[in-house]
Protein backbone atom coordinates (compact mmCIF):
# COMPACT_ATOMS: atom_id res chain seq x y z
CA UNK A 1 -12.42 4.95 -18.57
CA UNK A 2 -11.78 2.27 -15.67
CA UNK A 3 -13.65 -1.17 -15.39
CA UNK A 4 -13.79 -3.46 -13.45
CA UNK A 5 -12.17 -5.85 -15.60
CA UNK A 6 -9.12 -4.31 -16.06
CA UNK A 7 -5.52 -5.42 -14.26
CA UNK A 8 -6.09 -4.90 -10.40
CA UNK A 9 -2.64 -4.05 -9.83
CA UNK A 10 -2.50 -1.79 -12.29
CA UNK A 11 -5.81 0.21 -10.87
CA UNK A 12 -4.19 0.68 -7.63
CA UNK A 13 -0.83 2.00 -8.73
CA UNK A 14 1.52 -0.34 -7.91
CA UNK A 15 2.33 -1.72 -11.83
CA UNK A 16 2.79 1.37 -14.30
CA UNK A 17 3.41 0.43 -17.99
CA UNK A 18 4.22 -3.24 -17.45
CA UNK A 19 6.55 -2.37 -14.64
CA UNK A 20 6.71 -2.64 -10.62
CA UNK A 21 6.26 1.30 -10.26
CA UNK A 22 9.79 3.39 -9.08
CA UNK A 23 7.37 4.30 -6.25
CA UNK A 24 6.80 0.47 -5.14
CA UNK A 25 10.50 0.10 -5.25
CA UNK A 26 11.76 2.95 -3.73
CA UNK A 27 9.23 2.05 -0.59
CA UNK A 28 10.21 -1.49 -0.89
CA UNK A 29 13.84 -0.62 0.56
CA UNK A 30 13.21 2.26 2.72
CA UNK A 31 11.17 0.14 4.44
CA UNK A 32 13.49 -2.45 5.21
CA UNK A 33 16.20 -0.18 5.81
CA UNK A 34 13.23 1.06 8.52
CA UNK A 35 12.84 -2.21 10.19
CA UNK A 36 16.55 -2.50 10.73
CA UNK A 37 17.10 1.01 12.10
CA UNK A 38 14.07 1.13 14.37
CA UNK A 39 14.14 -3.00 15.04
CA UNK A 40 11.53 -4.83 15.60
CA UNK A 41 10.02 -4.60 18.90
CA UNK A 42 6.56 -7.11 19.35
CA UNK A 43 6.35 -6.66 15.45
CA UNK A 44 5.70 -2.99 15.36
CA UNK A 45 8.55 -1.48 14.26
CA UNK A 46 9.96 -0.11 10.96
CA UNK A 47 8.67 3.60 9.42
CA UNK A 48 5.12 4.77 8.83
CA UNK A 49 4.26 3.42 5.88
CA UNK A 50 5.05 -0.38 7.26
CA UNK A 51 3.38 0.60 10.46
CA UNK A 52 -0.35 1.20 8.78
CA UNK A 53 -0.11 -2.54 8.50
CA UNK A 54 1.31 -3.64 11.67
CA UNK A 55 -1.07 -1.38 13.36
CA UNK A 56 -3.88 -4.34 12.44
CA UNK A 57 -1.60 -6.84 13.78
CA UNK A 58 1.78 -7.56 14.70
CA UNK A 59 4.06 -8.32 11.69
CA UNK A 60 4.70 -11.10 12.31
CA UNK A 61 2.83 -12.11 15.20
CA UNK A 62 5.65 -14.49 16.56
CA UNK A 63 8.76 -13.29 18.19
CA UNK A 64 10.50 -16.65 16.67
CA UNK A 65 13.57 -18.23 18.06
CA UNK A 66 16.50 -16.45 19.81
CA UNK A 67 19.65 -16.46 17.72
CA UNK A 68 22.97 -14.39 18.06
CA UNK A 69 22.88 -11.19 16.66
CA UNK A 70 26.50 -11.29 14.70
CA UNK A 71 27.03 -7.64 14.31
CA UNK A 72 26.47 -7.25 18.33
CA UNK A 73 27.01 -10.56 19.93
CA UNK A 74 24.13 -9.66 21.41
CA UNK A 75 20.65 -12.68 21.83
CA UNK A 76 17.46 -11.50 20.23
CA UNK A 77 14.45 -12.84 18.25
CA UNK A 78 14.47 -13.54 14.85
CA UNK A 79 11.74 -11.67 14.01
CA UNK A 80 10.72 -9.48 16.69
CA UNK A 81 14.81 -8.06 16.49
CA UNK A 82 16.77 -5.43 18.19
CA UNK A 83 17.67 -1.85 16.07
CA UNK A 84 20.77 -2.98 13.81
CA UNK A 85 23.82 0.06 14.38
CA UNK A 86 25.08 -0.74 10.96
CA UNK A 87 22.08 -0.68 9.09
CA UNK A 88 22.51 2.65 8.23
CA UNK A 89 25.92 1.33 6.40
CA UNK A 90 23.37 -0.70 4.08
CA UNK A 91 21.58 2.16 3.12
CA UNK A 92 24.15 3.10 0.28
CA UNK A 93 24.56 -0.31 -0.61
CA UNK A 94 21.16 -1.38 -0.81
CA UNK A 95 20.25 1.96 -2.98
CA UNK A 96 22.29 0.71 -6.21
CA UNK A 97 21.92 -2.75 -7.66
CA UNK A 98 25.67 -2.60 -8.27
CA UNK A 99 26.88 -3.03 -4.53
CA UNK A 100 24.89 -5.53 -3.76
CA UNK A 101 23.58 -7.24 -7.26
CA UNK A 102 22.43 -10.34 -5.38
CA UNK A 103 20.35 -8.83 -2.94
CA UNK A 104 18.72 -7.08 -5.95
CA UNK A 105 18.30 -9.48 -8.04
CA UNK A 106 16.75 -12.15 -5.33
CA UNK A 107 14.34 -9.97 -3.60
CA UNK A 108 13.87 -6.86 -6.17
CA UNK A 109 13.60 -8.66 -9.61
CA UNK A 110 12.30 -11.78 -8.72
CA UNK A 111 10.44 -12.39 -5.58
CA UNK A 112 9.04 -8.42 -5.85
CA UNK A 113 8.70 -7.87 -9.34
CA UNK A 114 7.74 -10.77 -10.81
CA UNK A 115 5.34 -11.86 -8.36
CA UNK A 116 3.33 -8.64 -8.56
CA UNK A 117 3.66 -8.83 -12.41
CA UNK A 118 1.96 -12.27 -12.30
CA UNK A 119 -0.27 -10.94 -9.56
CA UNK A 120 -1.77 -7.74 -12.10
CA UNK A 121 -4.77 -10.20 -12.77
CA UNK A 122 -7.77 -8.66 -14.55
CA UNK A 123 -10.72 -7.66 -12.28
CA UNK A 124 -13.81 -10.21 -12.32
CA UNK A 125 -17.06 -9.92 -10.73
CA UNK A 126 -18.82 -13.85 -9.79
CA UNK A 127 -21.35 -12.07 -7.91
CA UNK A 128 -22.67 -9.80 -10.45
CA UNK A 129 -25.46 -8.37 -11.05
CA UNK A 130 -25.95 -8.09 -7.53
CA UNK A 131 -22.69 -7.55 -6.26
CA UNK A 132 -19.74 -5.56 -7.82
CA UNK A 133 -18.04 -2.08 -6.95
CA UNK A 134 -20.11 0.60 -8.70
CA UNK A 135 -17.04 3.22 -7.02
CA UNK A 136 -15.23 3.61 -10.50
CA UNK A 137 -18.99 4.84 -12.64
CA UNK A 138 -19.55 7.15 -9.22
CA UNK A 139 -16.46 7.59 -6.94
CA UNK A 140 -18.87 9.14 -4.16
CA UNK A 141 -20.50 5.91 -3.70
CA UNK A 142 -19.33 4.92 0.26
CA UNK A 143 -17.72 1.29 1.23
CA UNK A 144 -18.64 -1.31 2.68
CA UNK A 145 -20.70 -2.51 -0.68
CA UNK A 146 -24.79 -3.47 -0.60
CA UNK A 147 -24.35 -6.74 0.02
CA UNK A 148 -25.60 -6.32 3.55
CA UNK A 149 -28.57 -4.52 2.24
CA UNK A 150 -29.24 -7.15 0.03
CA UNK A 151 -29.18 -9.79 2.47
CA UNK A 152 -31.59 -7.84 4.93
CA UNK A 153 -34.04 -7.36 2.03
CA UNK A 154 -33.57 -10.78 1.50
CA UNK A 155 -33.96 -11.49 4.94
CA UNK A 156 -31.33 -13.99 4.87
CA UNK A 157 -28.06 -13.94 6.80
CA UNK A 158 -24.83 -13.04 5.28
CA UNK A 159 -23.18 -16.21 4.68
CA UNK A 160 -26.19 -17.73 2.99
CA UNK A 161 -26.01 -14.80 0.62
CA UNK A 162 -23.92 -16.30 -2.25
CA UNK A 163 -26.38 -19.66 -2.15
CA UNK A 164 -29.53 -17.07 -2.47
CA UNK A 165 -27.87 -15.63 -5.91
CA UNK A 166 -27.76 -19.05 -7.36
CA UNK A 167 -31.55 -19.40 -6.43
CA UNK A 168 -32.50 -16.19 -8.01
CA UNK A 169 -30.78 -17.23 -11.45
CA UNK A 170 -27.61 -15.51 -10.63
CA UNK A 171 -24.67 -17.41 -12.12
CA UNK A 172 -21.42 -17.57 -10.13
CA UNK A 173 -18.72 -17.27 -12.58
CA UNK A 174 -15.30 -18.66 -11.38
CA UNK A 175 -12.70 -15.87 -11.26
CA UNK A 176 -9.18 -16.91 -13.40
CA UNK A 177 -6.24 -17.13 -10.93
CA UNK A 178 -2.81 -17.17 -12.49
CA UNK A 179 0.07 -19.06 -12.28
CA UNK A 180 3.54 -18.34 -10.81
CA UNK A 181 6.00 -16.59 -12.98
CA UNK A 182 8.43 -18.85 -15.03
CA UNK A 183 11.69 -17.26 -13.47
CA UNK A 184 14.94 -18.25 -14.42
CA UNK A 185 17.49 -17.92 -11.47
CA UNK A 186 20.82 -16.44 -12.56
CA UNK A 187 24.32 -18.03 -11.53
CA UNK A 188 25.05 -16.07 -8.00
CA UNK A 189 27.47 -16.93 -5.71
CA UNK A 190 26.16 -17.10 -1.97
CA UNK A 191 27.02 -19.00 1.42
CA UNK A 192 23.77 -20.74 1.51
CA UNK A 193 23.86 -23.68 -0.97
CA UNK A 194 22.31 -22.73 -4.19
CA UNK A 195 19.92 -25.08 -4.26
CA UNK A 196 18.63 -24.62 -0.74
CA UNK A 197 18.28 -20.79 -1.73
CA UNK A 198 15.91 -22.01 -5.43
CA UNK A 199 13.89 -24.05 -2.91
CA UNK A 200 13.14 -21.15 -0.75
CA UNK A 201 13.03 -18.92 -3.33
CA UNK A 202 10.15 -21.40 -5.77
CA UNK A 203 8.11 -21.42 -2.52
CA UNK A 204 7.61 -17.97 -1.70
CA UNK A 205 6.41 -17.55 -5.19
CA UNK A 206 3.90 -20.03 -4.98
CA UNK A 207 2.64 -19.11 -1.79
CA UNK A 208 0.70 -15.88 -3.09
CA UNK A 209 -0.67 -17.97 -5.96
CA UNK A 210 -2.05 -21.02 -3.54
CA UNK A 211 -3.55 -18.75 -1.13
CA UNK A 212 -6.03 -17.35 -3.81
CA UNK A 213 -7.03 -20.43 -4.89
CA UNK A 214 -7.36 -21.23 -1.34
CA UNK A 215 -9.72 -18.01 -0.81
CA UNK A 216 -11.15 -17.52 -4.33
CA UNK A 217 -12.56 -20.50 -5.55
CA UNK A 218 -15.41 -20.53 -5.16
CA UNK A 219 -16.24 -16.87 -4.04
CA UNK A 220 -16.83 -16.02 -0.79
CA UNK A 221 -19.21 -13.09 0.00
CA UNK A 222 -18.34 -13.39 3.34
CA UNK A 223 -14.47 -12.06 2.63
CA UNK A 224 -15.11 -8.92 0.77
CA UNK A 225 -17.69 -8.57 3.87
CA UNK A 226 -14.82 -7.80 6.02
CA UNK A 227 -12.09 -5.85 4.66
CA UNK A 228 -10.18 -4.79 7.91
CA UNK A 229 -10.62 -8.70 8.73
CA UNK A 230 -9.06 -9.23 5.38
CA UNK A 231 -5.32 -8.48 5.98
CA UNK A 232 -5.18 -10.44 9.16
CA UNK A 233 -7.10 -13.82 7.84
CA UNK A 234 -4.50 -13.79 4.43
CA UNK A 235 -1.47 -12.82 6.56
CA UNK A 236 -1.81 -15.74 9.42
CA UNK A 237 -2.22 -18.09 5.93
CA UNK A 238 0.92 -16.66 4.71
CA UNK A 239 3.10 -16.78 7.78
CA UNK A 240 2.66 -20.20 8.62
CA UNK A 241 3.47 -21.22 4.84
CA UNK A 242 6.44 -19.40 4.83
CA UNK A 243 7.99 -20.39 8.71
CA UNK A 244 7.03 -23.58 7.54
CA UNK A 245 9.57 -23.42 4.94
CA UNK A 246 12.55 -21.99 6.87
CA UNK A 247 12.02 -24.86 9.03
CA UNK A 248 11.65 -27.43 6.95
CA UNK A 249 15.07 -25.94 4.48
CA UNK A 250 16.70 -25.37 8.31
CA UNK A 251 17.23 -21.54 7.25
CA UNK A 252 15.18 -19.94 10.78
CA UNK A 253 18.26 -19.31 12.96
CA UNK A 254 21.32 -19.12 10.10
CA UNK A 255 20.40 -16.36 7.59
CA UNK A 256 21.36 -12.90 7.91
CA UNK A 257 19.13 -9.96 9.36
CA UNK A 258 18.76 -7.94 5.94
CA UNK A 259 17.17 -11.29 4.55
CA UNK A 260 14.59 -11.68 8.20
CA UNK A 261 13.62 -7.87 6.87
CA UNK A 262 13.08 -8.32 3.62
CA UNK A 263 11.46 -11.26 4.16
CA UNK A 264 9.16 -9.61 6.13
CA UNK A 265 8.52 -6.57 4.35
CA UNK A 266 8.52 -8.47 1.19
CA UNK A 267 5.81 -10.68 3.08
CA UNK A 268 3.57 -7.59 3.94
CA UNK A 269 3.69 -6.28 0.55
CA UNK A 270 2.78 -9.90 -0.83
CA UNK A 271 -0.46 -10.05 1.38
CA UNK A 272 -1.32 -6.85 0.75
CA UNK A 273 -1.71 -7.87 -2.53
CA UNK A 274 -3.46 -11.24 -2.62
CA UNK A 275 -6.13 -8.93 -0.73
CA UNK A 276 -6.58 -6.22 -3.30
CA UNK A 277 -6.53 -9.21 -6.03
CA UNK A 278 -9.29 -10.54 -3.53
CA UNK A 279 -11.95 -7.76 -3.65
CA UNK A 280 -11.11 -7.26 -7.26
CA UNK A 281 -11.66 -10.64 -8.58
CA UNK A 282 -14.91 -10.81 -6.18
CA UNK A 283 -16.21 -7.41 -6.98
CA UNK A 284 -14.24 -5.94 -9.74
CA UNK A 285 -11.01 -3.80 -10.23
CA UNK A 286 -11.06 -0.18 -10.67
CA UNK A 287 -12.87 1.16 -8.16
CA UNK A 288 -13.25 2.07 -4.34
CA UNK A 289 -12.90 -0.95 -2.95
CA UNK A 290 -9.59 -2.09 -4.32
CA UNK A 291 -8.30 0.96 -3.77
CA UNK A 292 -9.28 1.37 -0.19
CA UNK A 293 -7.82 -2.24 0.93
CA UNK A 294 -4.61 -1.02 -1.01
CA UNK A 295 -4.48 1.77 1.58
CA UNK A 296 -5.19 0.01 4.42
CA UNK A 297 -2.52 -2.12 4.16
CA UNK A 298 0.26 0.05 3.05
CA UNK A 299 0.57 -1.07 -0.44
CA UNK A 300 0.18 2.21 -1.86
């Protein structure tokens, strides 16, 4: 039977036995393959799947510098791009690890996999007994939770809530976050320096784990309050750690278009799980809630 302490990955179906799930994969590439066929255009591009979260809000919600397109000749933004003619030439490429081991290795193995291995937390619930997600004892139970009954029974407003529990002898347990995943980078030979590429590479997988330390501790009612807020709130945070960081390695207008679209994908896929680990450390894994924010945001 599910709990709400077991992995919150895992309850959504993104990890199966220990593993990223074929299905994760599989969508990981089609949907960059989608962004390059169908561009970009104001951040709404890319297939239906990638769409459900760009329909909250434009992914990303910069344009970003122009830079010369090398396949056209052609000036466009870096992010908000033009449809690529030869991406279709990547598809059989991209679909085995073989062709294009690098590409697979980077972005599948480590900055996918790993990080959503590290990210298959167990569920917690700080709030309890007042507040948890009841959804996986009786699935027909409707979301958003009680907590905004509570609070009017109460007769308190919402973001005084969590200081009311402590009054009524309701212990706030911190939720365990985890740590990035010990990876070990494998000898690859690439135009960007090496090192350059391990610096990019060691700060995309710590931005996940930052960000829910950032937005975890100590729990906040007020974010498992607003789920469709949820995406957009984690999202801007993640951006603007990870422009930050092409900037600062001087990467924005010199890599390739395959890596701006994995980036980005890989990005939306990232965020949508920091907000499933969210709920699920606030108000347990297993149940409706998770689930639900997992949906809205395309993860699943």
């Amino acid at each position: 039977m599910a709990s709400l302490y077991d992995p919150i990955l895992t309850g959504v179906g993104l990890i199966s036995d220990g593993k990223l799930a074929k299905s994760a994969k599989d969508r990981f590439l089609l949907e960059i393959l989608g962004l390059l066929l169908s561009g970009n255009d104001n951040g709404h591009g890319g297939t239906p799947s990638t769409k459900i979260f760009s329909s909250l809000f434009p992914l990303p919600p910069v344009a970003g510098p122009l830079i010369t397109n090398v396949t056209t000749l052609s000036t466009e933004n870096a992010f908000w791009f033009k449809p690529d003619p030869f991406a279709a030439l990547l598809s059989t490429q991209l679909n085995d690890p073989k062709n294009n081991p690098v590409w697979h290795t980077i972005f599948e193995d480590i900055l996918l996999e790993q990080t959503a291995l590290a990210l298959d937390i167990n569920g917690s619930t700080p709030l309890a007994p007042a507040i948890f997600d009841a959804s996986f004892l009786a699935p027909d139970i409707s979301f958003p939770p009680n907590p905004p009954d509570l609070a009017l029974a109460l007769n308190i407003q919402l973001p005084q809530l969590a200081a009311k529990l402590i009054d009524l002898g309701i212990s706030l347990q911190m939720p365990t976050i985890p740590s990035p995943p010990n990876i070990k980078f494998p000898d690859i030979n690439l135009p960007v320096p090496p090192l350059v590429l391990f610096d990019l590479c060691i700060g995309m997988i710590k931005m996940p784990f930052d960000l829910l330390l950032k937005l975890v501790l100590p729990p906040v009612i007020d974010i498992v309050l607003d789920l469709p807020g949820l995406p957009k709130k984690v999202f801007d945070l993640a951006f603007d750690i990870i422009l930050q960081l092409l900037i600062d390695l001087g990467l924005l207008t010199i890599v390739p278009k395959l890596f701006i679209a994995s980036l980005l994908i890989w990005l939306k896929d990232v965020v949508a799980m920091i907000c499933v680990d969210i709920v699920g450390l606030i108000v347990g894994a297993g149940g409706g809630m998770t689930k639900s924010v997992a949906v809205l945001t395309g993860l699943v």
